[in-house]
Protein backbone atom coordinates (compact mmCIF):
# COMPACT_ATOMS: atom_id res chain seq x y z
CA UNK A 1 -8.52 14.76 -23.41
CA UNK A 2 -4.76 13.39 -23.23
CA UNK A 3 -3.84 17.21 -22.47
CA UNK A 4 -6.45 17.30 -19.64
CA UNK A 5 -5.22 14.16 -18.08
CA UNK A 6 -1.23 14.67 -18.69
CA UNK A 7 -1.92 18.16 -17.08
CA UNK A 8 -3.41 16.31 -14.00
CA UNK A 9 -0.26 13.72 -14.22
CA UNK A 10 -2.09 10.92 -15.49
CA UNK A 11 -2.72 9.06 -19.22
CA UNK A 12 -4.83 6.50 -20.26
CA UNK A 13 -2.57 3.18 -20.77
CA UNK A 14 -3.13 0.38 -22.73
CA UNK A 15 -4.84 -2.48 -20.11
CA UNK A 16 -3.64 -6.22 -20.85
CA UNK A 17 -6.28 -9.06 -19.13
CA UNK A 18 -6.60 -12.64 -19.51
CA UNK A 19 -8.11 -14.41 -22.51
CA UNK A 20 -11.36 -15.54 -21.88
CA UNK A 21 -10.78 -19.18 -21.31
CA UNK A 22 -8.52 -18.25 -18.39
CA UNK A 23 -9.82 -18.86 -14.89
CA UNK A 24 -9.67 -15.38 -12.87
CA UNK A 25 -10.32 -17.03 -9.73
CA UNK A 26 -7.03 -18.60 -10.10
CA UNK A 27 -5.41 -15.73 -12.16
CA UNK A 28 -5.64 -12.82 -9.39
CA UNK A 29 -3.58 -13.62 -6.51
CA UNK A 30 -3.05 -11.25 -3.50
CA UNK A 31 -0.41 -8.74 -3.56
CA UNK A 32 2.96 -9.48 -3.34
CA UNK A 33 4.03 -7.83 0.43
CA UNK A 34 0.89 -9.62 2.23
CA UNK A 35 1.37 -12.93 4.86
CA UNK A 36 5.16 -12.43 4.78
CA UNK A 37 4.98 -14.07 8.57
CA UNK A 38 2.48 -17.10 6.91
CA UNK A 39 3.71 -18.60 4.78
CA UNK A 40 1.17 -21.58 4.74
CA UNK A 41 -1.37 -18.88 2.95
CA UNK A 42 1.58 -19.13 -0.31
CA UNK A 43 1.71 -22.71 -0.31
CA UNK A 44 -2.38 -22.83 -0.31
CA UNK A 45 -2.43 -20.23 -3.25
CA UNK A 46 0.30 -22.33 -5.11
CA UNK A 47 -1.77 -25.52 -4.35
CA UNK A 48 -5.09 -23.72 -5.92
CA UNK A 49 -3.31 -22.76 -8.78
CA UNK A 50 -1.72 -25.70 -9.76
CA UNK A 51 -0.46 -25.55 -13.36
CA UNK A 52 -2.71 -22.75 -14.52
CA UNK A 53 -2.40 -19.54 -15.84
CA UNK A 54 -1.82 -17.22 -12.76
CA UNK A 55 -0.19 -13.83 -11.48
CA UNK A 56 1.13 -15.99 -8.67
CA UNK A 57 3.74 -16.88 -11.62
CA UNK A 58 4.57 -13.43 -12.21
CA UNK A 59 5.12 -12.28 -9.04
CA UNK A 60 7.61 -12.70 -5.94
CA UNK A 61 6.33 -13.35 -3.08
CA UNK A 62 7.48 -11.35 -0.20
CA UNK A 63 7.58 -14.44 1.94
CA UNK A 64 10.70 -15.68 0.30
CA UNK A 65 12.81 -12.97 -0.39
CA UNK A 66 16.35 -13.69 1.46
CA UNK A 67 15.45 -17.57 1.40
CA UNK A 68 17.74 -18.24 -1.98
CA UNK A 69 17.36 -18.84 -5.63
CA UNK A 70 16.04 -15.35 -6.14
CA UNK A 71 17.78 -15.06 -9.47
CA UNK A 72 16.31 -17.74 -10.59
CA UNK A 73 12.85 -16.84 -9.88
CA UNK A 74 13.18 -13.30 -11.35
CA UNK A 75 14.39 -15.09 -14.36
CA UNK A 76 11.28 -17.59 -14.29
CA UNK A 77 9.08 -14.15 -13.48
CA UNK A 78 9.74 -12.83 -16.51
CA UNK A 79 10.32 -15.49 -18.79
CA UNK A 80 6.55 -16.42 -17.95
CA UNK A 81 5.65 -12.82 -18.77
CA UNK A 82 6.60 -12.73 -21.97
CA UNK A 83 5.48 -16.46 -22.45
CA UNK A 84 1.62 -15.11 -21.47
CA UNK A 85 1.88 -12.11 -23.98
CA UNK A 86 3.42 -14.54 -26.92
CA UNK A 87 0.81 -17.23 -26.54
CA UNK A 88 -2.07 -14.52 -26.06
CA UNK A 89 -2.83 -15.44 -22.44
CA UNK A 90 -2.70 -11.66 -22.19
CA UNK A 91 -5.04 -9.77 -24.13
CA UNK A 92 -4.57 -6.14 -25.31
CA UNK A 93 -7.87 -3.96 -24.41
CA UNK A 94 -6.66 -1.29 -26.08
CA UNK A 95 -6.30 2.10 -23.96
CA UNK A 96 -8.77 2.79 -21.63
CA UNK A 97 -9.41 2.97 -17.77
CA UNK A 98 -10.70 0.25 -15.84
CA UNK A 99 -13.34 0.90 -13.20
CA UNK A 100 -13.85 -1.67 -10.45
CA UNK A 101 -15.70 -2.12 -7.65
CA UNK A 102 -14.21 -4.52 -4.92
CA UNK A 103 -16.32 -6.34 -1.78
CA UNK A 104 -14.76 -8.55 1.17
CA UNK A 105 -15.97 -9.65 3.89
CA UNK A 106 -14.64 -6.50 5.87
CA UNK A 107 -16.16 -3.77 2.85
CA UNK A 108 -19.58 -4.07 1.24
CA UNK A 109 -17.84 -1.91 -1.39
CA UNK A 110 -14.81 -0.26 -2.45
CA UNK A 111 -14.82 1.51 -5.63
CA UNK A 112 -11.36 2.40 -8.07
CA UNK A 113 -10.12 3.40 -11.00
CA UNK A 114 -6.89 1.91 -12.97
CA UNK A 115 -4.80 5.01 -14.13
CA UNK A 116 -1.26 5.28 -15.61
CA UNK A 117 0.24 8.03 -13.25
CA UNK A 118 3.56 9.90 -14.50
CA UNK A 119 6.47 9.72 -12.44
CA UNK A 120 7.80 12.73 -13.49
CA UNK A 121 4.83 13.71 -10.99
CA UNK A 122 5.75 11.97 -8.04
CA UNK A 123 9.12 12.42 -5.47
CA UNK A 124 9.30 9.83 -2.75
CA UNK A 125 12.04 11.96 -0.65
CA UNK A 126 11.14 14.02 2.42
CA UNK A 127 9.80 17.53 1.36
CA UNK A 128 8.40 16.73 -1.66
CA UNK A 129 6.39 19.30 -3.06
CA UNK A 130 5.32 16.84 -5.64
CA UNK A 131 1.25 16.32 -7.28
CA UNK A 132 1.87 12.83 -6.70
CA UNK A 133 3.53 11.70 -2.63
CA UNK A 134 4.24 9.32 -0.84
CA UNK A 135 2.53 9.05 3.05
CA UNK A 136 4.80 7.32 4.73
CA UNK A 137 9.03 7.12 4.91
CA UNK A 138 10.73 5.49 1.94
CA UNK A 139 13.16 2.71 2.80
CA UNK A 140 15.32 3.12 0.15
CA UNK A 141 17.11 -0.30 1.51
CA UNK A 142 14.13 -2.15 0.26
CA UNK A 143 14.32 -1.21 -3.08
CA UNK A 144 16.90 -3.07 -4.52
CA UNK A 145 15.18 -6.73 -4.92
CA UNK A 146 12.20 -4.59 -6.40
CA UNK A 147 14.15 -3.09 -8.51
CA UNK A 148 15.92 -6.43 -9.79
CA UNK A 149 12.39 -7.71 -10.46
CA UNK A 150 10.96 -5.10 -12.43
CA UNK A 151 14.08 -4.33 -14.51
CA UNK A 152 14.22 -6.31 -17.47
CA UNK A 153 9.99 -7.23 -16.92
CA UNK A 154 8.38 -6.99 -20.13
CA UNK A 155 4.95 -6.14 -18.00
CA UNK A 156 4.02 -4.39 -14.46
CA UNK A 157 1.14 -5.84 -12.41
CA UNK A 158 0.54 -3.02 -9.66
CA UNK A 159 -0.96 -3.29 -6.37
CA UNK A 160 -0.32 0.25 -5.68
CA UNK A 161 -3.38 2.31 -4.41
CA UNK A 162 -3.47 6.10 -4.80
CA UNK A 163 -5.61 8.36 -2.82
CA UNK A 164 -7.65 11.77 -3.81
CA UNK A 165 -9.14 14.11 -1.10
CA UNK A 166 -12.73 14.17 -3.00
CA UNK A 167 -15.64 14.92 -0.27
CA UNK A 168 -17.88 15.44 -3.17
CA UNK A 169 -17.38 12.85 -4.92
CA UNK A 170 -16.54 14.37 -8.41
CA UNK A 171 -14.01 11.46 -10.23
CA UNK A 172 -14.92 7.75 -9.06
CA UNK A 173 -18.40 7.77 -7.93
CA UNK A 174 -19.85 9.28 -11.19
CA UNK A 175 -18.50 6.43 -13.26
CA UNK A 176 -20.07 4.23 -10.64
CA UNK A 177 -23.45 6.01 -12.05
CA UNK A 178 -22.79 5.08 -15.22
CA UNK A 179 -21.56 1.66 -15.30
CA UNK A 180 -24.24 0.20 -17.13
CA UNK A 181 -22.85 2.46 -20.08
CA UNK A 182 -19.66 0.67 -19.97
CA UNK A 183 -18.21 -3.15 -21.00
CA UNK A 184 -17.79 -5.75 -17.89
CA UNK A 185 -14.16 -6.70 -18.31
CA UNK A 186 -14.30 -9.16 -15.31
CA UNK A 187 -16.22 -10.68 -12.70
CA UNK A 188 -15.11 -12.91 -9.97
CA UNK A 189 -14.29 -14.01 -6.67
CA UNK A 190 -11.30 -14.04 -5.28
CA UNK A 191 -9.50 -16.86 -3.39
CA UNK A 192 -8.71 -17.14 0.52
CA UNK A 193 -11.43 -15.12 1.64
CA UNK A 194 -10.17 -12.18 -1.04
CA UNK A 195 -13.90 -11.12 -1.50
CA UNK A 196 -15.39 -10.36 -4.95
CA UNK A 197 -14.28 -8.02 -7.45
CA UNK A 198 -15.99 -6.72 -11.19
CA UNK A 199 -13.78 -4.49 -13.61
CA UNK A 200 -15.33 -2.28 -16.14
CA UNK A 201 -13.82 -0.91 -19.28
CA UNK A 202 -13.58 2.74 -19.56
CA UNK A 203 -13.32 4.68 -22.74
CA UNK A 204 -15.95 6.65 -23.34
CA UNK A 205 -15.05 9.77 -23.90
CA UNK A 206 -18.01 12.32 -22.18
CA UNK A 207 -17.11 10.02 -18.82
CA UNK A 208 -13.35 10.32 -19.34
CA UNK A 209 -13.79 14.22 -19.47
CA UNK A 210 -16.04 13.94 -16.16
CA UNK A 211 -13.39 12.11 -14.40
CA UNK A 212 -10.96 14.71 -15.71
CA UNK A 213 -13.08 17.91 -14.75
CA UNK A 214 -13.40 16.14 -11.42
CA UNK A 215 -9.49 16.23 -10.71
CA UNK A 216 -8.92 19.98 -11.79
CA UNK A 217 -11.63 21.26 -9.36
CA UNK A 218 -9.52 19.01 -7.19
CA UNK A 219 -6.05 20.52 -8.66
CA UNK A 220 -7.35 24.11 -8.23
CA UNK A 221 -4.47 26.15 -6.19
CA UNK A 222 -6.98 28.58 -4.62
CA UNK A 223 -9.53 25.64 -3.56
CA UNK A 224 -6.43 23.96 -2.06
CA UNK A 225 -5.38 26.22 -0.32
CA UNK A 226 -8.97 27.02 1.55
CA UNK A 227 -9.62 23.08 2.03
CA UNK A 228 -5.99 22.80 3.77
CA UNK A 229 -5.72 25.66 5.05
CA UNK A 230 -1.82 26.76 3.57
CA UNK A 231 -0.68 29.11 1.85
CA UNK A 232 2.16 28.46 -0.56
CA UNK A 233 1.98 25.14 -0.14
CA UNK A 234 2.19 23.04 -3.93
CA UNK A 235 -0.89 21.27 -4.72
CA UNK A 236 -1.18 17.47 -3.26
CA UNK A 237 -3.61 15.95 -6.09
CA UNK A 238 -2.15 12.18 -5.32
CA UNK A 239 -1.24 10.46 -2.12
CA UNK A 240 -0.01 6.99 -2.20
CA UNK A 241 -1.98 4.57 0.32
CA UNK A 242 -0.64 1.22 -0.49
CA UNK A 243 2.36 -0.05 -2.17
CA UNK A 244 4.76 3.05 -1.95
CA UNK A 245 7.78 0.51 -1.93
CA UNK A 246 6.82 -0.14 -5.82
CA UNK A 247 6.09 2.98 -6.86
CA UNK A 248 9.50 4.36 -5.34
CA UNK A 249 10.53 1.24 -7.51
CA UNK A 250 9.18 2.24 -10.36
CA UNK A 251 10.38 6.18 -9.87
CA UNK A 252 13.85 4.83 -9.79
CA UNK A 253 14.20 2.50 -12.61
CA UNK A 254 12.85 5.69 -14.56
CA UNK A 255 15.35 8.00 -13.39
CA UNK A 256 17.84 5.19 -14.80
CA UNK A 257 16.15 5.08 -18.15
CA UNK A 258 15.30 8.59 -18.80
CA UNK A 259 18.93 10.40 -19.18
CA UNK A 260 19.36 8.11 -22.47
CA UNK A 261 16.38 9.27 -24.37
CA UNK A 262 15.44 11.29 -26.99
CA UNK A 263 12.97 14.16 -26.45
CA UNK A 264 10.17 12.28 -27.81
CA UNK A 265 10.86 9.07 -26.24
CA UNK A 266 11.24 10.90 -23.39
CA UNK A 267 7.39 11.99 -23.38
CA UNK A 268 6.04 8.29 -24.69
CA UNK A 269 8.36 5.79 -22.67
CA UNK A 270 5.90 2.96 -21.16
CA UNK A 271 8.62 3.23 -18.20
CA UNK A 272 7.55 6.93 -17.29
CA UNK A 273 4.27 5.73 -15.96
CA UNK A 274 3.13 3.02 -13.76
CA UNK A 275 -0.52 1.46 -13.33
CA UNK A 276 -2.35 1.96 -10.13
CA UNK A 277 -5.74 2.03 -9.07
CA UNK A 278 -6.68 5.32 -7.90
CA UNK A 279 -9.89 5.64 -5.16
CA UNK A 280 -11.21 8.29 -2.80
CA UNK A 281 -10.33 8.63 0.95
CA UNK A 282 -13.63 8.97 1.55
CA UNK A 283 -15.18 6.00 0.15
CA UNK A 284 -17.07 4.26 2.77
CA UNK A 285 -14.61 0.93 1.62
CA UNK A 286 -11.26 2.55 2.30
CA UNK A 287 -10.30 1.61 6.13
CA UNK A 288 -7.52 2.67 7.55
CA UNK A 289 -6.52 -0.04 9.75
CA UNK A 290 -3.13 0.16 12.07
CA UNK A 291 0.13 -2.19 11.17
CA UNK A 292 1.30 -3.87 14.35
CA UNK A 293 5.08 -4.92 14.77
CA UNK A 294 6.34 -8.22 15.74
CA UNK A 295 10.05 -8.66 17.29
CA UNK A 296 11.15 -12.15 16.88
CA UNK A 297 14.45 -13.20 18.79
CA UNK A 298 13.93 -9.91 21.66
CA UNK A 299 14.59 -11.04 25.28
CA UNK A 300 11.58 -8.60 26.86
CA UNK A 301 13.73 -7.84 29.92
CA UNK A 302 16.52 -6.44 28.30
CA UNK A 303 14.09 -4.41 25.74
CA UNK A 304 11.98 -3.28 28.81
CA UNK A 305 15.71 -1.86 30.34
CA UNK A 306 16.94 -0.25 27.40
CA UNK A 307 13.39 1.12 26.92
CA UNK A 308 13.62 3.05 30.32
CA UNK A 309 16.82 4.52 29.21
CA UNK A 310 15.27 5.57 25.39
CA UNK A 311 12.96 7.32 26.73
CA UNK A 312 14.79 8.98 29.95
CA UNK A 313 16.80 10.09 27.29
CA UNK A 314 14.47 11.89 25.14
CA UNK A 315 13.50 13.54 28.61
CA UNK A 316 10.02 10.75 28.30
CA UNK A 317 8.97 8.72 30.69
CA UNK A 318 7.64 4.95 30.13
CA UNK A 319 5.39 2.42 32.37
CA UNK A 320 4.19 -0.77 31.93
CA UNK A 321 2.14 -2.41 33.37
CA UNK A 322 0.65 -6.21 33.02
CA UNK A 323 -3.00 -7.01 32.56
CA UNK A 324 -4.65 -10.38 32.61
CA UNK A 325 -5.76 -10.79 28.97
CA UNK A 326 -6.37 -9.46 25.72
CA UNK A 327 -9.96 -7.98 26.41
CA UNK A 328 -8.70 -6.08 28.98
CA UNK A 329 -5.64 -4.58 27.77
CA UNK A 330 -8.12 -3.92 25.00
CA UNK A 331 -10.78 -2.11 27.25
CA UNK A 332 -7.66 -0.45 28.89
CA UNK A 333 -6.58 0.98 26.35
CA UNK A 334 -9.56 2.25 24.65
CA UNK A 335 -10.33 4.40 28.06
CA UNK A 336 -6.70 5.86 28.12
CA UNK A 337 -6.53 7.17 24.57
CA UNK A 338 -9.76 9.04 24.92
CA UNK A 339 -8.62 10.54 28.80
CA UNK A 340 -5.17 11.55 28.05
CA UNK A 341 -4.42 11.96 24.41
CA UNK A 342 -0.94 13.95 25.62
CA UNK A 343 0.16 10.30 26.00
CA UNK A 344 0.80 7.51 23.96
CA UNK A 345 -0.51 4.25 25.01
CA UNK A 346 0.87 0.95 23.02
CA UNK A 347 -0.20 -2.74 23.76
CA UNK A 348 2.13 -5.53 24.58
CA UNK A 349 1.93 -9.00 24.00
CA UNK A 350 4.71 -11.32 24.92
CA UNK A 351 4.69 -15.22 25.80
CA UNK A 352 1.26 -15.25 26.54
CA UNK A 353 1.24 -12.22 28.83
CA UNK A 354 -0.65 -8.96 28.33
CA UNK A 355 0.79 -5.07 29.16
CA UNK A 356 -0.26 -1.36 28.30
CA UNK A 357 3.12 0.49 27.54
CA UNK A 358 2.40 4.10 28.44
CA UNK A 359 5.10 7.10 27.22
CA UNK A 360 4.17 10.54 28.81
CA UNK A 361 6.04 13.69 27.34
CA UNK A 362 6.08 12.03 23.60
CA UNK A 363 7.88 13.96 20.82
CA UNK A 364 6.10 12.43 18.12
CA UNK A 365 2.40 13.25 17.00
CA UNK A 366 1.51 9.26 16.69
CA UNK A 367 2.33 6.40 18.62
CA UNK A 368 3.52 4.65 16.19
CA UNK A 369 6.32 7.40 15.61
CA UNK A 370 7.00 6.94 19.54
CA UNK A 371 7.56 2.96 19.10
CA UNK A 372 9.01 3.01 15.77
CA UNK A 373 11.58 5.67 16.71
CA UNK A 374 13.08 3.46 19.44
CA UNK A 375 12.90 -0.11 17.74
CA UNK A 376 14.80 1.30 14.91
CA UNK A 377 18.12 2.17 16.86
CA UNK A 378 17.28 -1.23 19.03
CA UNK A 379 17.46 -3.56 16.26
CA UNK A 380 20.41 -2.06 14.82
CA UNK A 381 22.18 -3.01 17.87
CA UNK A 382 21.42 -6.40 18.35
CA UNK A 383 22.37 -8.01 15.20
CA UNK A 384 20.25 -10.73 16.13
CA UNK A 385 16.44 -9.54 16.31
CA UNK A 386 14.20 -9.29 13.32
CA UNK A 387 11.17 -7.37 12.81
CA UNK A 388 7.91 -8.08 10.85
CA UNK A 389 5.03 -5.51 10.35
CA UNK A 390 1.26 -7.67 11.05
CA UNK A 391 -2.21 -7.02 9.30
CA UNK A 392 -4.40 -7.86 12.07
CA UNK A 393 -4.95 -8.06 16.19
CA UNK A 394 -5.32 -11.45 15.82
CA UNK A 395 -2.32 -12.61 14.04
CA UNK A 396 -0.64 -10.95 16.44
CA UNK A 397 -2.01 -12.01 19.17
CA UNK A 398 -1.22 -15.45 17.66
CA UNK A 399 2.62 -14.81 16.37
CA UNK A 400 3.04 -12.72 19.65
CA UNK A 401 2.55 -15.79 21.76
CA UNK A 402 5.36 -18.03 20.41
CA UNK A 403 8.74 -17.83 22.44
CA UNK A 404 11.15 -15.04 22.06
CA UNK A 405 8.40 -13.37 19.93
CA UNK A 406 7.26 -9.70 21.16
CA UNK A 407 4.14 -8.05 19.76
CA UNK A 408 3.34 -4.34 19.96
CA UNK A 409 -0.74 -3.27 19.21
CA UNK A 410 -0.78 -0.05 17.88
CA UNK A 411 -4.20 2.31 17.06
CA UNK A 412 -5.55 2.84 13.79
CA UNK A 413 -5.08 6.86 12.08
CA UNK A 414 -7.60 8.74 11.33
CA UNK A 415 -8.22 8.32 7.27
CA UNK A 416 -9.90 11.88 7.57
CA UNK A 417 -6.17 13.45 8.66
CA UNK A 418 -4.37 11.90 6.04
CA UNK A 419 -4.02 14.65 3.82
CA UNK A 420 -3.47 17.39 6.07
CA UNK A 421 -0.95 15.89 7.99
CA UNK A 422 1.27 15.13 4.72
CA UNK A 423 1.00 18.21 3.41
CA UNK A 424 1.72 19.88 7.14
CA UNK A 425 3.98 17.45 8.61
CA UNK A 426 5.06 15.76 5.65
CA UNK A 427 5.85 12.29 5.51
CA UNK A 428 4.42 9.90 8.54
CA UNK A 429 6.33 7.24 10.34
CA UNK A 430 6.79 4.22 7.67
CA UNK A 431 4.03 1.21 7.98
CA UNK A 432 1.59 3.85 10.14
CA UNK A 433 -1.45 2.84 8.30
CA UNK A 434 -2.57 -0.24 6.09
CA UNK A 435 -5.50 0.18 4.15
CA UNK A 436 -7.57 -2.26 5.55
CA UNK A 437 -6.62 -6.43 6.62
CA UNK A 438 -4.99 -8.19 4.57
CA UNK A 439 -7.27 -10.22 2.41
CA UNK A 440 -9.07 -6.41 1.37
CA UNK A 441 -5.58 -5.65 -0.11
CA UNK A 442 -5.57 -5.14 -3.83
CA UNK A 443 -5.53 -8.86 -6.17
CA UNK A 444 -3.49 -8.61 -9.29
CA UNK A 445 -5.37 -8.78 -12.43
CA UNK A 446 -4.34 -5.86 -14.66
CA UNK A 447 -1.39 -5.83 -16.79
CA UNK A 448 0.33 -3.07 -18.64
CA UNK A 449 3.47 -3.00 -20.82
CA UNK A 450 6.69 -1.47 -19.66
CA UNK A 451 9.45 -2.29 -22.03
């Protein structure tokens, strides 16, 4: 079995979770790069979890990064870390999988499976030809204050998700049929509107060899090469949906680690893997919904001029045009993207006001590769503005509103293409997809050694 799985870049890691006097209600907090732009939703978790043991305290909030005393709280991260594993907080539950099945009030059900995936698998850089990649462009900018937080961590508490291309359903959905075989691990809902989630332990070996059967029909060259289409092409067995910022994370303190160890250390290192719950593209509870951006400090006239001369540049050409309100840019827009799809069509919202931005001529397959490509070079050059990327038409709609605040509505991808277009067109266009709002993203609760 551990040959099967390392074959398929995976092993079964040793799963640390609460004691059972701990409250998981206030134990599983939201991940980490969620409500960066609210940061009323932190101070609410921190009020709910008062003194008690929590994930909150091992975690930094994405919300204050830049706002001072990060040493500190790194410090204070993992100092509590170690201070849940010494006083048994923490319990070991030996090595094993963890099956879960997750509800919100967006999913009726979304079904996973906790995995230690090898990053000797997985290349975050453009071109990778890698079992395990990344879908979207690696900032490699934003990997430092990761990287501070993790190093040093005596435990890793992922909220990375990791998809497989399985129309038939061959890994997750059989454990599913067999739950009632396996040990409930936990069962609880989840604060803020976070839904409800149930974890099952998973070490029995006829259902471990299903779920590794299941990934070599998946891993099979010639089968990959009919689904997609290719021809010499290397095998895409792993595509990272959420959280490729910590996985990159995770790649590099490796790379660090690795060039000082022995052979066998090499192979056994906790630090080669990292936990992350693995689920199927095509599980009716994976939504691709889109990520919105959010200018703060952008005078619109002077973006709308220097807009006209991006594109005129690129040999585009841009409109915009004003509507009265939300439903109708809405309604707008919906008609335009199924008429013209040679064009991209973006929504606008800025002090109050409504407009459809419309580029004809586009050189990118998405629109958010149209916007993105010109508010990159447009907040380099004005020192000044600040970008924020938004789970949800409504917070933006809100945030979009205030003064000097500009808010761009862009489509969601087809979950269907994801695949494909990574293993054609490589990476997309950084924050292009999220994988549903923001309260369906993935609550701590599993730990798993790393030092």
């Amino acid at each position: 079995m551990a040959e099967n799985l390392a074959a398929l870049g995976l092993k079964l890691p040793e799963i640390w979770l609460p004691n059972k006097d701990v409250d998981l209600s206030k134990w599983s907090v939201v991940a980490c790069d969620q409500y960066t732009a609210q940061p009323e939703y932190w101070h609410k978790a921190a009020e709910l979890v008062g003194e008690c043991p929590s994930t909150l305290q091992l975690i930094f909030p994405e919300v204050y990064l830049g706002k001072g005393n990060e040493t500190e709280r790194i410090q204070g991260i993992q100092s509590k870390m170690q201070e849940y594993l010494d006083t048994a907080v923490l319990v070991s539950q030996g090595q094993c999988l963890i099956y879960l099945d997750r509800s919100t009030a967006h999913i009726a059900s979304r079904k996973g499976l906790m995995v230690a995936l090898d990053l000797e698998c997985y290349d975050y850089n453009k071109g990778s030809q890698t079992l395990v990649r990344a879908t979207e462009g690696t900032v490699i900018d934003r990997l430092p204050p990761r990287v501070k937080i993790r190093s040093g961590a005596p435990l890793e508490l992922p909220h990375i998700l990791v998809l497989i291309d399985d129309p038939d359903c061959m890994v997750i959905e059989p454990v599913a049929d067999k739950k009632a075989r396996l040990t409930k691990v936990y069962d609880v809902e989840l604060m803020q509107g976070g839904g409800h989630v149930e974890g099952y332990k998973v070490d029995d070996e006829d259902i471990l060899e299903g779920i590794a059967k299941g990934l070599l029909k998946l891993a099979d060259k010639t089968s990959f090469e009919e689904k997609y289409g290719v021809k010499g092409q290397s095998v895409l067995l792993y595509a990272v949906g959420d959280g490729n910022h910590s996985l990159a994370t995770a790649k590099s303190i490796w790379e660090s680690v690795k060039p000082g160890l022995s052979p066998e250390e090499f192979n056994t290192h906790p630090a080669r893997y990292a936990l992350v719950e693995l689920s199927n593209v095509h599980d009716a509870g994976i939504t691709f919904e889109p990520i919105h951006r959010l200018l703060f400090h952008a005078e619109f006239d002077k973006m709308k001029r220097e807009m006209q001369d991006y594109f005129q540049a690129q040999g585009s050409s841009l409109s915009l045009i004003e509507v009265s309100d939300e439903k109708t840019m809405n309604q707008r827009l919906a008609e335009l993207r199924q008429k013209k799809k040679a064009d991209h069509h973006i929504g606008i919202i800025q002090g109050g006001k409504f407009f459809i931005m419309t580029v004809s001529a586009v050189k990118a397959n998405l629109e958010v590769g149209t916007l993105q490509a010109f508010l990159d070079p447009f907040i380099k050059k004005h020192a000044g503005i600040e970008i924020d990327y938004i789970h949800g038409a409504d917070v933006l709609t809100r945030l979009g509103s205030k003064s000097g605040n500009i808010g761009f509505y862009l489509p969601p991808m087809d979950k269907g293409d994801l695949f494909k277009t990574v293993i054609v067109d490589g990476v997309l266009p950084r924050k292009t997809f999220s994988m549903g709002e923001a309260e369906d993203k993935r609550f701590y609760m599993e730990c798993r050694k790393i030092l």
